[in-house]
N, C-alpha and C. Protein backbone atom coordinates (compact mmCIF):
# COMPACT_ATOMS: atom_id res chain seq x y z
N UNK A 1 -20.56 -23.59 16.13
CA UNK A 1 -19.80 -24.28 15.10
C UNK A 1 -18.41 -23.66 14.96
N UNK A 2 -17.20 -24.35 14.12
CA UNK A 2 -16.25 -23.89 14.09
C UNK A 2 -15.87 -23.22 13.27
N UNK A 3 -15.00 -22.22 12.64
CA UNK A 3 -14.42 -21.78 11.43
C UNK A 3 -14.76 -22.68 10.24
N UNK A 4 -13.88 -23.71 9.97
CA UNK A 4 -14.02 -24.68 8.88
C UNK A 4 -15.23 -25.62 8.41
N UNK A 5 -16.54 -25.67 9.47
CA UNK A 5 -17.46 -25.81 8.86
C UNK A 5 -18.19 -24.91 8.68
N UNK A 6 -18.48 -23.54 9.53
CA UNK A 6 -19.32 -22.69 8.50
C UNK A 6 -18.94 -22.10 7.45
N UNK A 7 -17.41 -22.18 7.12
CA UNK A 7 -17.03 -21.43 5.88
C UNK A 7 -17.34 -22.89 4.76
N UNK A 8 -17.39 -23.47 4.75
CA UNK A 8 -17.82 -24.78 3.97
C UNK A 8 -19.64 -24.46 4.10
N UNK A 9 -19.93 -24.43 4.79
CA UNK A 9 -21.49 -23.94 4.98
C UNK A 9 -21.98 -22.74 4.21
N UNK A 10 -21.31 -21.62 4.55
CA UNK A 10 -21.92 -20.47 4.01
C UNK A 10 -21.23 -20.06 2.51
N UNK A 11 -20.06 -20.82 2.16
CA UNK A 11 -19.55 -20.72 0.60
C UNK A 11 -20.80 -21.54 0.12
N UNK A 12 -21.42 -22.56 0.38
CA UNK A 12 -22.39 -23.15 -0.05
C UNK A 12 -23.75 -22.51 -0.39
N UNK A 13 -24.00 -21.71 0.84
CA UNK A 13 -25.49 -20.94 0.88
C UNK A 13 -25.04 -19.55 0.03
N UNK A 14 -24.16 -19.07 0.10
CA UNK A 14 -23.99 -18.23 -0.77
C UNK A 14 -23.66 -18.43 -2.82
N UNK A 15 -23.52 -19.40 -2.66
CA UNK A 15 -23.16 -20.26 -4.30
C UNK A 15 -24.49 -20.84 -4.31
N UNK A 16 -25.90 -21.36 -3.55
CA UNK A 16 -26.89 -21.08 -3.74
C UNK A 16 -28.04 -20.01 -3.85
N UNK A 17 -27.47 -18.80 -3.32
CA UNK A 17 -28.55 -17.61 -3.64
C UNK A 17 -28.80 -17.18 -5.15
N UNK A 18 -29.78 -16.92 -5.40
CA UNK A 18 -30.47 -16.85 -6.95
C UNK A 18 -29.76 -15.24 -7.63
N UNK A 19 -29.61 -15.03 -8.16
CA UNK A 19 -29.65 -13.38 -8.67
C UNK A 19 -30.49 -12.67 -8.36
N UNK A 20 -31.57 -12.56 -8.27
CA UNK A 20 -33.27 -12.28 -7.66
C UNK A 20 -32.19 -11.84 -6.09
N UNK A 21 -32.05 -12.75 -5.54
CA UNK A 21 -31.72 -12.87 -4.25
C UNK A 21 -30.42 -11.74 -4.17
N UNK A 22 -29.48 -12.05 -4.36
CA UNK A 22 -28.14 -10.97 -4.56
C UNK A 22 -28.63 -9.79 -5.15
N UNK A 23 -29.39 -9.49 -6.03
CA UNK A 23 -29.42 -8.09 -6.24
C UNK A 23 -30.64 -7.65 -5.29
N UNK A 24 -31.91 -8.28 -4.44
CA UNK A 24 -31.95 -7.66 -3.44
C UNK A 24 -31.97 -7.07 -2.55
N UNK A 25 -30.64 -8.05 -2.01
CA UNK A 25 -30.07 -8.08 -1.13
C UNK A 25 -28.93 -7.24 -1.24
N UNK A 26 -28.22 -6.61 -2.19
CA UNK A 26 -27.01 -5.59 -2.06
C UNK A 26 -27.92 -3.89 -2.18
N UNK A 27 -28.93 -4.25 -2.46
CA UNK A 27 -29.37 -2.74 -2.49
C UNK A 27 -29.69 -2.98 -1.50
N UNK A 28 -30.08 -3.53 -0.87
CA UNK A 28 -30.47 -3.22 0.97
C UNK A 28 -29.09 -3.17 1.38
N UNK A 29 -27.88 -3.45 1.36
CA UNK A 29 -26.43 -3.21 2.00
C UNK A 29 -26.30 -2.07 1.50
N UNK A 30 -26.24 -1.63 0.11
CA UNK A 30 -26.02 -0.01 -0.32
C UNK A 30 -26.61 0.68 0.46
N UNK A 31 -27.59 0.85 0.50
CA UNK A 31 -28.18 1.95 1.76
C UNK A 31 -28.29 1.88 2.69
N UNK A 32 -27.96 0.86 3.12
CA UNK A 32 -27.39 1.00 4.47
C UNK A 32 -25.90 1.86 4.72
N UNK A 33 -25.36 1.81 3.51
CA UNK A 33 -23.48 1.93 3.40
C UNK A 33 -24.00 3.17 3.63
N UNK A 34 -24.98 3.70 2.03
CA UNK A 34 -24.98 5.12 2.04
C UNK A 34 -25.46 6.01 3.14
N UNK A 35 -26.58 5.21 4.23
CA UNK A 35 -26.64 6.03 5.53
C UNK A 35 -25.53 6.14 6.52
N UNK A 36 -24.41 5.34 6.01
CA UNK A 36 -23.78 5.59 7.28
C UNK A 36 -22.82 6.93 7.86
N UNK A 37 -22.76 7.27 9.25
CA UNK A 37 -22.16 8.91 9.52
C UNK A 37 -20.61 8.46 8.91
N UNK A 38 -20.26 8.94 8.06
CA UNK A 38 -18.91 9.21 7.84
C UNK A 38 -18.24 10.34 7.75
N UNK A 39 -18.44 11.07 8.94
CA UNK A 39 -17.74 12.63 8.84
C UNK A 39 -16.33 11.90 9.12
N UNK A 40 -14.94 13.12 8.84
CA UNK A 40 -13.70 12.38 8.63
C UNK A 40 -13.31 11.79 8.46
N UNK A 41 -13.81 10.44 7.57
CA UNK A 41 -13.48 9.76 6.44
C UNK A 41 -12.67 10.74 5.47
N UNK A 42 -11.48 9.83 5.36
CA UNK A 42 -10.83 11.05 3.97
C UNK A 42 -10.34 8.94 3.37
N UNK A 43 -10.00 8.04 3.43
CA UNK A 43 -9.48 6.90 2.84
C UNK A 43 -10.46 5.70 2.98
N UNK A 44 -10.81 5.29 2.65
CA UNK A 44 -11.84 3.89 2.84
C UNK A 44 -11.03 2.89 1.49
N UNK A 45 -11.11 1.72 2.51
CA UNK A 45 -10.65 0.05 1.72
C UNK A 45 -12.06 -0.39 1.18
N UNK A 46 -11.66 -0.83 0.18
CA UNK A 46 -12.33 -1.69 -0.15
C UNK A 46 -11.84 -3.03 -1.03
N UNK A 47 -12.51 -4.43 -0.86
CA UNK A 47 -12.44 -5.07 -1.28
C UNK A 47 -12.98 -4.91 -2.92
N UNK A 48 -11.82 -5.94 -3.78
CA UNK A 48 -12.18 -6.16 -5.51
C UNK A 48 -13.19 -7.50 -5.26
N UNK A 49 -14.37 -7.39 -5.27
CA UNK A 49 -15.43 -8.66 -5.83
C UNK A 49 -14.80 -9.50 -6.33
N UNK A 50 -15.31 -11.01 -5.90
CA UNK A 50 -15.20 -11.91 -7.00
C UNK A 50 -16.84 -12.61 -7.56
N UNK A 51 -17.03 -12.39 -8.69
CA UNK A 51 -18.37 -12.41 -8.97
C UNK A 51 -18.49 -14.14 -8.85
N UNK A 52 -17.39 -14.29 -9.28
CA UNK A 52 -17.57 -16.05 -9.35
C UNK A 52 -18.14 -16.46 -7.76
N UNK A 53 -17.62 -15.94 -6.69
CA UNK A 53 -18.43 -16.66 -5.57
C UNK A 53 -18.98 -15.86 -4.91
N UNK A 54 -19.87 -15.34 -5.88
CA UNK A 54 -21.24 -14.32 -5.34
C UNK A 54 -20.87 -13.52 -4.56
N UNK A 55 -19.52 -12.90 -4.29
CA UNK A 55 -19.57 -11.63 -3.48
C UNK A 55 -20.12 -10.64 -3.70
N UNK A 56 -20.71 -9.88 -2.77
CA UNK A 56 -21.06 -8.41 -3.14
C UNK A 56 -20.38 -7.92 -4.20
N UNK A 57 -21.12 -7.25 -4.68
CA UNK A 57 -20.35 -6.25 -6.06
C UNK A 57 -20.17 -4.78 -5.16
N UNK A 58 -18.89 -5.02 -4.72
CA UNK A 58 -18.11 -3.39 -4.34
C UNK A 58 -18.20 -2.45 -5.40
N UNK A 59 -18.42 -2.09 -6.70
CA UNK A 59 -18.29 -1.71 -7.72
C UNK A 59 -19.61 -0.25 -7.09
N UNK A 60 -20.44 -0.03 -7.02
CA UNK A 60 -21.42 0.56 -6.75
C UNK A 60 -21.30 1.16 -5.32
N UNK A 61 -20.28 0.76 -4.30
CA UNK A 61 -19.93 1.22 -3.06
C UNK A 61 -18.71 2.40 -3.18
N UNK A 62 -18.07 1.85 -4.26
CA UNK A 62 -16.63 2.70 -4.48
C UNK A 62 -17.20 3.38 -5.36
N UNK A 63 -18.17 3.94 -6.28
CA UNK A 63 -18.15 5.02 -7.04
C UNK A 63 -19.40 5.96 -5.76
N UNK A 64 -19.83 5.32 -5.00
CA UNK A 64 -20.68 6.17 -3.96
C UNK A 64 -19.59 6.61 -3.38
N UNK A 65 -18.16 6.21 -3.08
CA UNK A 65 -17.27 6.56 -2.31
C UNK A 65 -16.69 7.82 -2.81
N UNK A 66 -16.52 7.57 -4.32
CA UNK A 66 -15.87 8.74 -5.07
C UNK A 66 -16.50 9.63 -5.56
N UNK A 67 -18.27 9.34 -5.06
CA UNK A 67 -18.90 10.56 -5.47
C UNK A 67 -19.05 11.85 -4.47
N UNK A 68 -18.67 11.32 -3.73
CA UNK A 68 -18.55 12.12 -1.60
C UNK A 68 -16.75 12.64 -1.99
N UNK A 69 -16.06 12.43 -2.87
CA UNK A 69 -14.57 12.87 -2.58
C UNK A 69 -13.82 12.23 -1.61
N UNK A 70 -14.28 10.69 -1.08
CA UNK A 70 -13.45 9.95 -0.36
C UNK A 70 -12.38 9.03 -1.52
N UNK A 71 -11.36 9.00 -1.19
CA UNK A 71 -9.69 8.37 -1.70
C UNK A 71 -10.72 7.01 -1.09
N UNK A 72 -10.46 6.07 -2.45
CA UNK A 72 -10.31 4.45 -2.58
C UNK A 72 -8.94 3.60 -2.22
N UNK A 73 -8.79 3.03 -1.59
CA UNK A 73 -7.85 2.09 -1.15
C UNK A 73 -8.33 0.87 -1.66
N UNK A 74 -8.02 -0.18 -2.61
CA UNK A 74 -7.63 -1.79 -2.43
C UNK A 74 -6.56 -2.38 -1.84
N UNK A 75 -6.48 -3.71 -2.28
CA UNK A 75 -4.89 -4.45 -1.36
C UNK A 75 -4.60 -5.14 -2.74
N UNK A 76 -3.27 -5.75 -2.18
CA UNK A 76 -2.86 -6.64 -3.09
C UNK A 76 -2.54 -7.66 -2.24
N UNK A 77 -2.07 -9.21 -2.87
CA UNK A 77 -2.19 -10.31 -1.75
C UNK A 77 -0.55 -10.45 -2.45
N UNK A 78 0.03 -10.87 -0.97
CA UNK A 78 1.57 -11.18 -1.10
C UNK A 78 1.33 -12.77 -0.41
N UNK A 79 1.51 -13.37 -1.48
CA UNK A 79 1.40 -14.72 -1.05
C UNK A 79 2.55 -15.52 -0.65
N UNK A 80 3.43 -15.50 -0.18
CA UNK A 80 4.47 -15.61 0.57
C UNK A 80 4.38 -15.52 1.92
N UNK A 81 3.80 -14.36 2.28
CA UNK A 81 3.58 -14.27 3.73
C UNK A 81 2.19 -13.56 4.32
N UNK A 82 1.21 -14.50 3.14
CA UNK A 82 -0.31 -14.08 3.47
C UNK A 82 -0.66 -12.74 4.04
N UNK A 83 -0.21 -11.63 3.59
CA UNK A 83 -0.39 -9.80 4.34
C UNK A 83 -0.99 -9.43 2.91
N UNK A 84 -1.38 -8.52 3.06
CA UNK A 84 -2.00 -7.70 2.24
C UNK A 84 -1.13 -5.85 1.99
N UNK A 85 -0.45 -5.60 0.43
CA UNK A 85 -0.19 -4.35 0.39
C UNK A 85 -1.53 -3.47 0.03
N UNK A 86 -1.75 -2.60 -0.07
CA UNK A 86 -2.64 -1.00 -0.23
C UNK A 86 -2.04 -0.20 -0.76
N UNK A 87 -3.13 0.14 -1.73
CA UNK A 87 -2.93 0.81 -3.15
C UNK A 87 -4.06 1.97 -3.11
N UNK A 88 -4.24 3.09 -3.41
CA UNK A 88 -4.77 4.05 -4.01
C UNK A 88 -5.41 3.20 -5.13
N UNK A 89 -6.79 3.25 -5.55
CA UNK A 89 -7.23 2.86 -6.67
C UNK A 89 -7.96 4.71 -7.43
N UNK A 90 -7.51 4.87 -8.46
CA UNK A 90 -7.82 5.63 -9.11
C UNK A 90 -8.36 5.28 -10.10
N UNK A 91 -8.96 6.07 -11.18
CA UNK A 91 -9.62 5.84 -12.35
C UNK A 91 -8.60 5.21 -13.40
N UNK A 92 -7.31 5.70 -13.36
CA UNK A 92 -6.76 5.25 -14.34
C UNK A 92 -5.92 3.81 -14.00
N UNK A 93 -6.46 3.42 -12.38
CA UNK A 93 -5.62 2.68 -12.26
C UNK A 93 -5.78 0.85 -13.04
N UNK A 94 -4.93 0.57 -13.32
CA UNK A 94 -4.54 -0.97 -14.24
C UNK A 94 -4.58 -1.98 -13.09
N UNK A 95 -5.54 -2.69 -13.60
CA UNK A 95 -6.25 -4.30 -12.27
C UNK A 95 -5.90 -5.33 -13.54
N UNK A 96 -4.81 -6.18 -12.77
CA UNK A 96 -4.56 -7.54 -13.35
C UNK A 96 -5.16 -8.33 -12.09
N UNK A 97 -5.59 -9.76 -13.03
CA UNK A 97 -6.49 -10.77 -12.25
C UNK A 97 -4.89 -11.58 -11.25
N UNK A 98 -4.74 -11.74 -10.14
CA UNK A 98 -3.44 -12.69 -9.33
C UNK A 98 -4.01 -13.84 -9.70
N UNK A 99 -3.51 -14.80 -9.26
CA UNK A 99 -3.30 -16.33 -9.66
C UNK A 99 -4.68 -16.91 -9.06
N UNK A 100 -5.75 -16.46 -7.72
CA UNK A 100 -6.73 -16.88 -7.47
C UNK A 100 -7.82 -15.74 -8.46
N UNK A 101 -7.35 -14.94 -9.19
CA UNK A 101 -8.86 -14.90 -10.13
C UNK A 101 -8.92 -12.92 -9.33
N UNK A 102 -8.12 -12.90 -8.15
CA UNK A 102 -8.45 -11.24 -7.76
C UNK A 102 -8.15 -10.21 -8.17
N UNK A 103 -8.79 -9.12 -8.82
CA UNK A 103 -8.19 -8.12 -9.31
C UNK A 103 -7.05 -7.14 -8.20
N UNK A 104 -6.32 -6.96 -8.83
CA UNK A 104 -5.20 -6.20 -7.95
C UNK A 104 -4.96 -5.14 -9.19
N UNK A 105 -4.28 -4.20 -7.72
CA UNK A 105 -3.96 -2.56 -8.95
C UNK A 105 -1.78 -3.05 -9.12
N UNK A 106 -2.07 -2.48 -10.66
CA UNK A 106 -0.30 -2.85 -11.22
C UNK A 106 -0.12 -1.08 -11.33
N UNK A 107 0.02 -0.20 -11.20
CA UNK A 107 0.66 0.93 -11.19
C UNK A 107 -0.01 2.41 -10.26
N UNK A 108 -0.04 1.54 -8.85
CA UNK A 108 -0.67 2.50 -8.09
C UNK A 108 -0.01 2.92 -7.44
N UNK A 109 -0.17 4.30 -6.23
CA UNK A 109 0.09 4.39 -5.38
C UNK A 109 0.09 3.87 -4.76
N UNK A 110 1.13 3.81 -3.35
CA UNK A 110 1.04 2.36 -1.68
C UNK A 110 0.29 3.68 -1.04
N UNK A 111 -0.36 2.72 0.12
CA UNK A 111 -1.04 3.35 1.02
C UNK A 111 -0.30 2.41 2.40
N UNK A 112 -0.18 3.30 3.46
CA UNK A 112 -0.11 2.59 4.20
C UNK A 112 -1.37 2.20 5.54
N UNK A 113 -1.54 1.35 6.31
CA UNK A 113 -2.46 1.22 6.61
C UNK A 113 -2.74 2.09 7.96
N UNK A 114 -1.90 2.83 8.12
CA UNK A 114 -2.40 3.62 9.09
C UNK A 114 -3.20 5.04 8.51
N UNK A 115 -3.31 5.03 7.24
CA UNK A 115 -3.80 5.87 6.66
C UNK A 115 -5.36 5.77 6.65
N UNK A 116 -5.85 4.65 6.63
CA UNK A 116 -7.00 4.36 6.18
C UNK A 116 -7.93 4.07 7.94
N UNK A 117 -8.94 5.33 7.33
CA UNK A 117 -10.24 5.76 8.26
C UNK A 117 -11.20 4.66 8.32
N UNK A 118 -11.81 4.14 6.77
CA UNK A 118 -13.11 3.27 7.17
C UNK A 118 -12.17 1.69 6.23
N UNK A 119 -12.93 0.61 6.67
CA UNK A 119 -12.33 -0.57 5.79
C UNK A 119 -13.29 -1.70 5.77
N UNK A 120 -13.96 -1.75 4.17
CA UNK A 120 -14.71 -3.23 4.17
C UNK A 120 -14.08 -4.34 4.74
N UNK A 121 -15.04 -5.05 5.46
CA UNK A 121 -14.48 -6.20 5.28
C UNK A 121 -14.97 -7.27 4.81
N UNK A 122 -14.29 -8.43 3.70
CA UNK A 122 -15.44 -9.24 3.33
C UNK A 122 -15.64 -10.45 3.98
N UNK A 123 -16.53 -11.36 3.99
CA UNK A 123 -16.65 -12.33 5.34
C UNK A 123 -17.59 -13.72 4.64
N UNK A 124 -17.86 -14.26 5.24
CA UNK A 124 -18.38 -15.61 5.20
C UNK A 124 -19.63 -15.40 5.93
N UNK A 125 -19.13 -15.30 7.20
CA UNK A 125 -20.36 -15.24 8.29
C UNK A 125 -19.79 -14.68 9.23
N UNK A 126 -20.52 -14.09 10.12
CA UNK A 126 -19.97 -13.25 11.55
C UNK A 126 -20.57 -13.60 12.84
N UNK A 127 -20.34 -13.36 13.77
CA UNK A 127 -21.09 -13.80 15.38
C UNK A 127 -21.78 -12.82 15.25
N UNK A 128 -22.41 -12.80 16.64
CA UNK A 128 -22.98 -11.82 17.52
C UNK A 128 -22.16 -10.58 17.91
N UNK A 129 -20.65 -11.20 18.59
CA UNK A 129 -19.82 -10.48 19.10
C UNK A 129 -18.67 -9.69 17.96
N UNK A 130 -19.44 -9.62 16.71
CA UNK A 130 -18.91 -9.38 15.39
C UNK A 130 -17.42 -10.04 14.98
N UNK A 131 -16.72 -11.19 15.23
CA UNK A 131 -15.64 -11.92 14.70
C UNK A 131 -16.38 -12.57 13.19
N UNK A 132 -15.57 -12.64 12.45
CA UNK A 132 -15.87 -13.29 11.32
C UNK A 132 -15.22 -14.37 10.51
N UNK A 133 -15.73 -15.12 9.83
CA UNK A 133 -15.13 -16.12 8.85
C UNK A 133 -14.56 -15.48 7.75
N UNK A 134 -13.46 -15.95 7.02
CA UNK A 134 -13.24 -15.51 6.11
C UNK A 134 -13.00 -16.74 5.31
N UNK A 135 -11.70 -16.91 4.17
CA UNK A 135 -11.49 -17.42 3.85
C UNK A 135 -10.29 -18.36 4.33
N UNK A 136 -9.64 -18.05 5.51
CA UNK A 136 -9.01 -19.13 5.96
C UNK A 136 -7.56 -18.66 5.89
N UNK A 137 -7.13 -17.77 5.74
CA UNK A 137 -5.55 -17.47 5.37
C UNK A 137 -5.09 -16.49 6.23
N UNK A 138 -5.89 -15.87 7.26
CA UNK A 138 -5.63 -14.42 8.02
C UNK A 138 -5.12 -13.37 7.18
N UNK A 139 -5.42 -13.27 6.10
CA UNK A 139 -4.89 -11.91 5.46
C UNK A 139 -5.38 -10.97 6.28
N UNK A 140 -7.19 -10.84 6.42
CA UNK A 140 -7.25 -9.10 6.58
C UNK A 140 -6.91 -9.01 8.35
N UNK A 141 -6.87 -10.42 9.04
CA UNK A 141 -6.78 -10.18 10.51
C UNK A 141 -5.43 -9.37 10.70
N UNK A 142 -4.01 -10.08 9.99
CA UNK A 142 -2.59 -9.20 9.84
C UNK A 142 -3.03 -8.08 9.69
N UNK A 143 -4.04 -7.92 8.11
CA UNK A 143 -4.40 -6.10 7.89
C UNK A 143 -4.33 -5.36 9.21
N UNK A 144 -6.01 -5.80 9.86
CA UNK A 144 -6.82 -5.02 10.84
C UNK A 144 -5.70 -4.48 11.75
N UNK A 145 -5.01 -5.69 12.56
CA UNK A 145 -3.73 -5.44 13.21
C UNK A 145 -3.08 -4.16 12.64
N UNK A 146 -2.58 -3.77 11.68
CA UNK A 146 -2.06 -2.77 11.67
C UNK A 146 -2.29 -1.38 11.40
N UNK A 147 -3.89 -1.06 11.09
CA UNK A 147 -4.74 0.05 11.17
C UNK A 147 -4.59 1.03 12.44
N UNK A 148 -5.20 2.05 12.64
CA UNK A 148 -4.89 2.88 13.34
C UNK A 148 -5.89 2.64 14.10
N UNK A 149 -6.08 3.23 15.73
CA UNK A 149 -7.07 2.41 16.86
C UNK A 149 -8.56 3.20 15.98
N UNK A 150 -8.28 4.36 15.48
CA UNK A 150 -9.54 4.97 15.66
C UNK A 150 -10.35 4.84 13.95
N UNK A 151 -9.75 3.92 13.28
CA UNK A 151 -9.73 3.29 12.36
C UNK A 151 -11.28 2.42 12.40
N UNK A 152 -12.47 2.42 11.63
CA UNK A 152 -13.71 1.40 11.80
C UNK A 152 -13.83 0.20 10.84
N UNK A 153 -14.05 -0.66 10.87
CA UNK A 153 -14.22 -1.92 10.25
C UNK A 153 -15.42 -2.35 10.15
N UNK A 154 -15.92 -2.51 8.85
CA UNK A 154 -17.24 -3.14 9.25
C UNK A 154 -17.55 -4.17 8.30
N UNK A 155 -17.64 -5.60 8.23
CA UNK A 155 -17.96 -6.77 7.66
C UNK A 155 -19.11 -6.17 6.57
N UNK A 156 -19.17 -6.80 5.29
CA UNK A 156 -20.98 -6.70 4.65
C UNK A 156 -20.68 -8.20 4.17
N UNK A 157 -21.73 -8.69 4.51
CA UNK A 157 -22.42 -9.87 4.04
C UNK A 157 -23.42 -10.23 4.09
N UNK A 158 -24.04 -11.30 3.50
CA UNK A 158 -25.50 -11.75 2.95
C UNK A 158 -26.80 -12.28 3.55
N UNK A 159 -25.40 -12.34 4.66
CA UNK A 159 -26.05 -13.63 5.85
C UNK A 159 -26.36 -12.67 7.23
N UNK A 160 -27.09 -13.24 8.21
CA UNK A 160 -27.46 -12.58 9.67
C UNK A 160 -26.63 -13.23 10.57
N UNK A 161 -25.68 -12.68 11.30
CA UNK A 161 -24.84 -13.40 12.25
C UNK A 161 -25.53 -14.05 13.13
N UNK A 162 -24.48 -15.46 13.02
CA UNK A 162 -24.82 -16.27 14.09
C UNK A 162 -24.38 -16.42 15.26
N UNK A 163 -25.13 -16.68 16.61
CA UNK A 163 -24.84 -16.88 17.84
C UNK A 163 -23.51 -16.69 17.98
N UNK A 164 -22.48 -17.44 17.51
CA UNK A 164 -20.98 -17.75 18.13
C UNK A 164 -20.23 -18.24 17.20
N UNK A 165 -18.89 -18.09 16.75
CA UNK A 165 -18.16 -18.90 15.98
C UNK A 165 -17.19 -19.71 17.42
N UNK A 166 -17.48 -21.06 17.63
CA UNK A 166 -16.19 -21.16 18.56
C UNK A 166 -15.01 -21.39 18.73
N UNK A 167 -14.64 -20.84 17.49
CA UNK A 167 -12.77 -21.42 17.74
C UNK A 167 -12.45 -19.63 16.99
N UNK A 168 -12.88 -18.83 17.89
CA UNK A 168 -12.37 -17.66 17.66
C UNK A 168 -10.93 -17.58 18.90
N UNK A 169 -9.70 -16.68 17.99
CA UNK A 169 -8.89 -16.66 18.80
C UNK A 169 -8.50 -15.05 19.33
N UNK A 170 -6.99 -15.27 19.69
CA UNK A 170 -6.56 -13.94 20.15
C UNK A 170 -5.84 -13.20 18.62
N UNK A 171 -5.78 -13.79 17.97
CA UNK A 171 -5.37 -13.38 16.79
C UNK A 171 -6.44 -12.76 15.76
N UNK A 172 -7.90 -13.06 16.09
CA UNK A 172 -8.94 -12.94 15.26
C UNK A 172 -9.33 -11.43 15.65
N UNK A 173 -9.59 -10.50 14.87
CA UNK A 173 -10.12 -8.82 15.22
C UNK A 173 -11.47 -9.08 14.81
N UNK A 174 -12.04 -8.00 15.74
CA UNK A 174 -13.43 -8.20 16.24
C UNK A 174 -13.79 -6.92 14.69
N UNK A 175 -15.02 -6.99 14.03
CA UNK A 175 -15.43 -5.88 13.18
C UNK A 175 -15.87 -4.71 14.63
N UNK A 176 -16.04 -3.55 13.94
CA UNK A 176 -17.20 -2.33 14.69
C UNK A 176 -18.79 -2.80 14.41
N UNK A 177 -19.00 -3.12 13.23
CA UNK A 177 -20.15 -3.61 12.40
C UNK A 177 -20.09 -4.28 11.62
N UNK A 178 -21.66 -4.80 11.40
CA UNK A 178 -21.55 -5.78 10.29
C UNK A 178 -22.72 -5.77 9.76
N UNK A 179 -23.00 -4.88 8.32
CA UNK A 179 -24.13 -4.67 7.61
C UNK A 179 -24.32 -6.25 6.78
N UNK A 180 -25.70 -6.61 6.88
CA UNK A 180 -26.35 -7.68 6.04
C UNK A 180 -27.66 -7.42 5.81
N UNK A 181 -28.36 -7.95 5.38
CA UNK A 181 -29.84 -7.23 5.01
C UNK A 181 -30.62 -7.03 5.72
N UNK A 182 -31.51 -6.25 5.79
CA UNK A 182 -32.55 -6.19 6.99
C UNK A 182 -33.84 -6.85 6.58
C-alpha cells in the first residue's frame, strides 16, 4: 500500500484502540525502551504526545530518561519550511500548545541536531525494512537528515510493521528500530 492510505488506515486503527488497549500496550513499549543498551547516550529526542490521537504518552519515557541523567531534547515545528528546531527540555521549561494542538518549549535552550545520540520517532506504521509513515509533511525525515551518522533512531508504535510501504523514496530515512508490542 501507499503512504496516503495507510496513514488514513492506521490514524483510524489507532483512534479505534480502547484505553484497556493503549495502556497495555505502552507498558510493553516502556520496557522494552527501558531494556535498551544505551551506553553513551548523553541527549535523546523525544517527541510531545498528542493524547487526542492516541499517541504514546512520552511522558513516562522522558522521566525514565531523566532518571539515568540523560539531557531531554524536544523540537519545535517551523511551519514555513516544515523543519523542526531542538530545545533542551528541562523541568522548568514553559510548553505552549502551536496552532496544531503540540506542545513546544517557549524559553529553552537550542540544541543542535548533531548533538543528539538516541531520537524517538513517532510513526503511523513502519515496513519491514523499517521506513515509516508519518504524518505527511517530512518534518522528522529533514530532522533525521541532519543527525550525526552514529546517531540511532528508533520508531515506537502500536502497530507490527507491515510487509512494504510502496512509495518509499530517496528522501525517506530508514529507522535503526522500531519498538511495538510484543
Amino acid at each position: 500500500m501507499k503512504k496516503q492510505e495507510l496513514r488514513e488506515i492506521y490514524k483510524q486503527k489507532r483512534n479505534d484502540l480502547t484505553e484497556t488497549q493503549i495502556q497495555e500496550f505502552q507498558e510493553n513499549i516502556y520496557e522494552q525502551i527501558y531494556d535498551l543498551e544505551i551506553v553513551g547516550v548523553k541527549n535523546v529526542h523525544l517527541f510531545l504526545s498528542l493524547t487526542k490521537f492516541n499517541e504514546i504518552d512520552t511522558q513516562p519515557i522522558i522521566d525514565y530518561f531523566r532518571s539515568i541523567k540523560k539531557r531531554i531534547v524536544v523540537s519545535k515545528c517551523n511551519f514555513k519550511d516544515n523543519t523542526l528546531t531542538h530545545f533542551y527540555l528541562e523541568h522548568d521549561t514553559v510548553l505552549e500548545l502551536n496552532k496544531f494542538g503540540v506542545p513546544e518549549p517557549v524559553n529553552a535552550e537550542q540544541v543542535d541536531e548533531t548533538a543528539l545520540d538516541l531520537v524517538f520517532v513517532p510513526l503511523l506504521i513502519s515496513d519491514e525494512l523499517n521506513y515509516r509513515v508519518g504524518y505527511g509533511k517530512g518534518y522528522y525525515d529533514r530532522f533525521l537528515s541532519k543527525c550525526k551518522e552514529e546517531a540511532t533512531f528508533i520508531g515506537i508504535n502500536f502497530f507490527k510493521p507491515i510487509y512494504q510501504i510502496e512509495d518509499s523514496n530517496e528522501f525517506d530515512i530508514p529507522l535503526h528500530q522500531v519498538i511495538y508490542p510484543k
